[in-house]
Protein backbone atom coordinates (compact mmCIF):
# COMPACT_ATOMS: atom_id res chain seq x y z
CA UNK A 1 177.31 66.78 60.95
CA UNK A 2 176.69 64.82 57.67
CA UNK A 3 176.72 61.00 57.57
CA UNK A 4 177.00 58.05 54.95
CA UNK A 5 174.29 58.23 51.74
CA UNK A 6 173.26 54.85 50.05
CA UNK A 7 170.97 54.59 47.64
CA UNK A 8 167.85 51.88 47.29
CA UNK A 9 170.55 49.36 45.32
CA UNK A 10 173.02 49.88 48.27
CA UNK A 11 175.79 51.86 46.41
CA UNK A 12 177.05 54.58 48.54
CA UNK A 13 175.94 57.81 46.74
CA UNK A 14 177.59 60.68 49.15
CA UNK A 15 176.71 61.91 52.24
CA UNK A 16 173.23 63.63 53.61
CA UNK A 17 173.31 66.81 56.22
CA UNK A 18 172.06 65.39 59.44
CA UNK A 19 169.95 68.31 61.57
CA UNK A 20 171.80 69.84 64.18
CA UNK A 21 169.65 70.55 66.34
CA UNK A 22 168.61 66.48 66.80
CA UNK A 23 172.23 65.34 65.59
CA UNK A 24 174.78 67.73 67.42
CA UNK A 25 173.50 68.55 70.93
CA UNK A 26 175.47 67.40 74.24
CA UNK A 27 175.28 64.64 75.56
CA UNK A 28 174.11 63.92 78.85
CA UNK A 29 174.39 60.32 79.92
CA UNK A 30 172.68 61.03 83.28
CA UNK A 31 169.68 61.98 81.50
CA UNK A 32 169.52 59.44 78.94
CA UNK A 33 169.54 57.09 81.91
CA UNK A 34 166.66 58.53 83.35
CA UNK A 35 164.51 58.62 80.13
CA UNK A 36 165.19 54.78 79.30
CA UNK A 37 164.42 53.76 83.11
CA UNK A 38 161.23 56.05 82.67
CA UNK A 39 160.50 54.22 78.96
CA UNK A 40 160.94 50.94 81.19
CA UNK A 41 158.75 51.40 83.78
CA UNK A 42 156.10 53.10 82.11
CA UNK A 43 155.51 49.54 80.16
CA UNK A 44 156.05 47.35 83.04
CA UNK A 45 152.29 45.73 84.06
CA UNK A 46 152.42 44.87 87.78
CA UNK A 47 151.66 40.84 88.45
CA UNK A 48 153.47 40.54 91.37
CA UNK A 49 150.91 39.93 94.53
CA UNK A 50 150.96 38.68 98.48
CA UNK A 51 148.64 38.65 100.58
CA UNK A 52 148.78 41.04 103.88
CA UNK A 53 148.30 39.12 107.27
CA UNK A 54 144.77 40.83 107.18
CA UNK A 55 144.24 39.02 103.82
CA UNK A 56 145.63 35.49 104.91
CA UNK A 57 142.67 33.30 105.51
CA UNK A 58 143.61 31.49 109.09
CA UNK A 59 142.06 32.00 112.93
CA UNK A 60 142.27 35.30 114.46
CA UNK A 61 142.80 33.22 117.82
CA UNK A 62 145.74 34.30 120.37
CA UNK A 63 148.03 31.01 120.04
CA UNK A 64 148.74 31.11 123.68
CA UNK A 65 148.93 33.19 126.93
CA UNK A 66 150.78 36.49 126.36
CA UNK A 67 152.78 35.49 130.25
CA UNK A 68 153.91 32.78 132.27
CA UNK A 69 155.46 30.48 129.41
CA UNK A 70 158.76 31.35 128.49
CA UNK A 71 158.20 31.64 124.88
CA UNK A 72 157.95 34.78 122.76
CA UNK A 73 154.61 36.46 122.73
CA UNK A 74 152.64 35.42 119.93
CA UNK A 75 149.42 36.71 118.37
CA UNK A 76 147.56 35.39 115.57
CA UNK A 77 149.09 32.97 113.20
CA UNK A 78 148.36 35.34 110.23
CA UNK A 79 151.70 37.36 111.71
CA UNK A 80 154.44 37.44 109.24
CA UNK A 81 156.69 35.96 111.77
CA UNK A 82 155.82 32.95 111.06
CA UNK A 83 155.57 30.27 108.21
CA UNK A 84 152.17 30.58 106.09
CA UNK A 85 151.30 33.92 107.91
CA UNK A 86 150.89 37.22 105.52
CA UNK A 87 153.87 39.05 104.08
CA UNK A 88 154.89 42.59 105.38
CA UNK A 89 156.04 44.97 102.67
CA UNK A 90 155.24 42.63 99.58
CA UNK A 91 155.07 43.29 96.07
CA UNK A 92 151.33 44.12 95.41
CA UNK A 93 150.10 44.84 92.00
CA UNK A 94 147.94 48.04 93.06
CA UNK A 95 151.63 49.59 92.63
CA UNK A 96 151.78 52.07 89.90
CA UNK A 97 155.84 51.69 88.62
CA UNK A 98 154.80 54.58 85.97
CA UNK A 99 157.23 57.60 86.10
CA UNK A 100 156.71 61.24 84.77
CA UNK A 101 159.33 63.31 83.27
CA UNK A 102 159.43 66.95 82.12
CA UNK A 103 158.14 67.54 78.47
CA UNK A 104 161.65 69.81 78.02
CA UNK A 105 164.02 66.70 79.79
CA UNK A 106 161.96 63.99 77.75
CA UNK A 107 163.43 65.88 74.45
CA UNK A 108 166.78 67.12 75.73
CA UNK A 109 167.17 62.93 76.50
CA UNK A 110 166.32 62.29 73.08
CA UNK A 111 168.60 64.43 71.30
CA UNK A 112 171.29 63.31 73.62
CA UNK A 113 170.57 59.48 72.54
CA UNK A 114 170.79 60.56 68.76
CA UNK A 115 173.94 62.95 69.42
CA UNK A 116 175.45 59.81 71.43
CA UNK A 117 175.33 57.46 68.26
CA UNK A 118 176.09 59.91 65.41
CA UNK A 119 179.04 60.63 67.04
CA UNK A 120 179.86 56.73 66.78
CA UNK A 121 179.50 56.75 63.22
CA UNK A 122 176.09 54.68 63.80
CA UNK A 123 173.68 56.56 61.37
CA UNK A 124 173.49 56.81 57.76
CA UNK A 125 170.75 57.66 55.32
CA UNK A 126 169.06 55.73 52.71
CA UNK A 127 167.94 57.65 49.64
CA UNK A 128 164.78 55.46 49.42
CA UNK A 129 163.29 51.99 49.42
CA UNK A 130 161.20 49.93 46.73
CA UNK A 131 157.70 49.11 47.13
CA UNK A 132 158.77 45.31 47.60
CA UNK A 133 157.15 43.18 50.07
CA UNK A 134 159.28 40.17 50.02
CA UNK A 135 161.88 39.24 52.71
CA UNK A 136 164.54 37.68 50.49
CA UNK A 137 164.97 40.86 48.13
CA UNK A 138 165.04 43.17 51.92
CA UNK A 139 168.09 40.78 52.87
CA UNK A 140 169.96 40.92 49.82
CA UNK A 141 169.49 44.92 50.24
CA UNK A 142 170.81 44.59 53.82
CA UNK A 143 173.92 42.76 53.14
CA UNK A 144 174.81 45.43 50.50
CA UNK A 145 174.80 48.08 53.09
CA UNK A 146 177.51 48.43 55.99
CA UNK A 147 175.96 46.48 58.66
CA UNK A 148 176.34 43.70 61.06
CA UNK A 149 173.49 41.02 60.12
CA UNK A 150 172.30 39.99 63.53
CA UNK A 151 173.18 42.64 65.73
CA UNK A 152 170.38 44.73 66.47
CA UNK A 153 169.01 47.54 63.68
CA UNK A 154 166.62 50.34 63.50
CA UNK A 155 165.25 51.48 60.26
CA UNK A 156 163.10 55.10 60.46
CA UNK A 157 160.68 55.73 58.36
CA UNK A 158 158.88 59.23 57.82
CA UNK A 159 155.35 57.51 57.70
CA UNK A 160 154.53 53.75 57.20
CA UNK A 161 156.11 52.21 54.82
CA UNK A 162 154.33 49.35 53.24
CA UNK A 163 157.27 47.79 51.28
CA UNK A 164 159.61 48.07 54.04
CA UNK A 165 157.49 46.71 56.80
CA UNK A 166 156.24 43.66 55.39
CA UNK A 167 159.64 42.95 54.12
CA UNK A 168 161.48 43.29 57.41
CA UNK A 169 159.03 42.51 59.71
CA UNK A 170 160.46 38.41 59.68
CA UNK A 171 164.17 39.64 60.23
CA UNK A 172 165.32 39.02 63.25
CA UNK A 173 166.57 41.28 65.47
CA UNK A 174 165.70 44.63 62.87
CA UNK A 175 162.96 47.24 63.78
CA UNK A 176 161.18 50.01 61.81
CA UNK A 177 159.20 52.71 63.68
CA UNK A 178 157.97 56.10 62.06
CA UNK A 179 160.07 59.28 63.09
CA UNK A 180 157.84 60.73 65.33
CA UNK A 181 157.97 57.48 67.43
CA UNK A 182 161.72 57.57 68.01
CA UNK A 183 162.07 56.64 71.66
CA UNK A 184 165.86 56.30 74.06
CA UNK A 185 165.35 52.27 74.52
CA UNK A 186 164.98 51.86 70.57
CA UNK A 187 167.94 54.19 69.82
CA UNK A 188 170.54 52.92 72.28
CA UNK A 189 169.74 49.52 71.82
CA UNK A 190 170.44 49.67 67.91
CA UNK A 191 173.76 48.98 66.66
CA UNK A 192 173.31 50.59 63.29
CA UNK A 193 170.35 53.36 62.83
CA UNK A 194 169.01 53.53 58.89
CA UNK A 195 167.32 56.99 58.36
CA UNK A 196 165.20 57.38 55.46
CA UNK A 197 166.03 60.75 53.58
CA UNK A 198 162.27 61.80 54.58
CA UNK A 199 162.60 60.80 57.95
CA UNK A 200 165.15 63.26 58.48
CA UNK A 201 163.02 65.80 57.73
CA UNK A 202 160.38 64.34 59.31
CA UNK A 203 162.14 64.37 62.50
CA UNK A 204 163.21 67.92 62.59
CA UNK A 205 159.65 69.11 61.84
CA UNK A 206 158.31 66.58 64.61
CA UNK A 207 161.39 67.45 67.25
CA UNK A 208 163.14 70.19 66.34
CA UNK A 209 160.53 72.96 66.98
């Protein structure tokens, strides 16, 4: 599968050879699912907390005799039957919401995510980019390439990038993360998907073993 090739001045040059075994494997939405609800709750920090009616501060006192009164039996006013007691099957933040998934699925998911958007004409390469750190040269660059200012963009870099970072890093809405970090969340969520000639190969070395 090859896709779009611009150069640094935003002139469409040709086309670059995208790897098949990241760029043309099936895609399986059911597993791309999984992997971004896994990528989710893996970074979600429990705050959530109630207290348990043996946490509740409050009497331990039976409220009245169990017979004989023609009201419901009641115990101690900590019981979450009733207002200000403790709650029963609250959120507590001793939860762990991480999930695990298979070394094999993890990749298979992330091939599929990649697959997914090359085959919507998402992805094109970028020959290289200057060593310029200032934002108002990186949006001139970006409005010479094909690409929807304000929807959301992923740049991917083989290694960091000074000129690139600090240039983009005020842009709203635009992200740049290394090739070996390519995640589901990042690659679904992006619009348009800018690969560095570099981290293409980056990427097949890192995955494609």
């Amino acid at each position: 599968m090859e896709a779009p090739l611009y150069s640094s001045t935003g002139e469409k040059v040709g086309t670059v050879e995208l790897p098949a075994t990241l760029f043309e494997a099936p895609v399986q939405r059911s597993l791309m699912h999984q992997a971004l609800l896994r990528q989710q709750a893996n970074r979600r920090q429990p705050v959530a907390h109630v207290k348990t009616r043996g946490e509740v501060r409050g009497s331990t006192r039976k409220l009245y005799a169990q017979k004989h009164t023609g009201r419901a039996r009641r115990g101690s006013i900590r019981s979450p039957l009733l207002r200000g007691g403790g709650k029963a099957f609250g959120p507590r933040n001793t939860r762990n919401p991480a999930r695990d998934m298979p070394k094999k699925m993890r990749r298979a998911a992330l091939f599929s995510c990649l697959s997914f958007q090359a085959k919507r004409g998402l992805i094109f390469g970028l020959q290289e980019y200057p060593d310029c750190i200032k934002t108002k040269d990186f949006v001139q660059f970006l409005a010479k390439l094909p690409v929807n200012i304000g929807r959301p963009i992923l740049f991917v870099m083989a290694e960091k990038h000074r000129g690139l970072t600090l240039s983009s890093r005020n842009v709203p809405r635009l992200k740049v993360i290394s090739a070996p970090y390519l995640n589901p969340e990042d690659i679904l969520r992006s619009y348009h998907i800018v690969f560095l000639v570099d981290a293409l190969k980056k990427a097949e070395e890192v995955f494609g073993k």
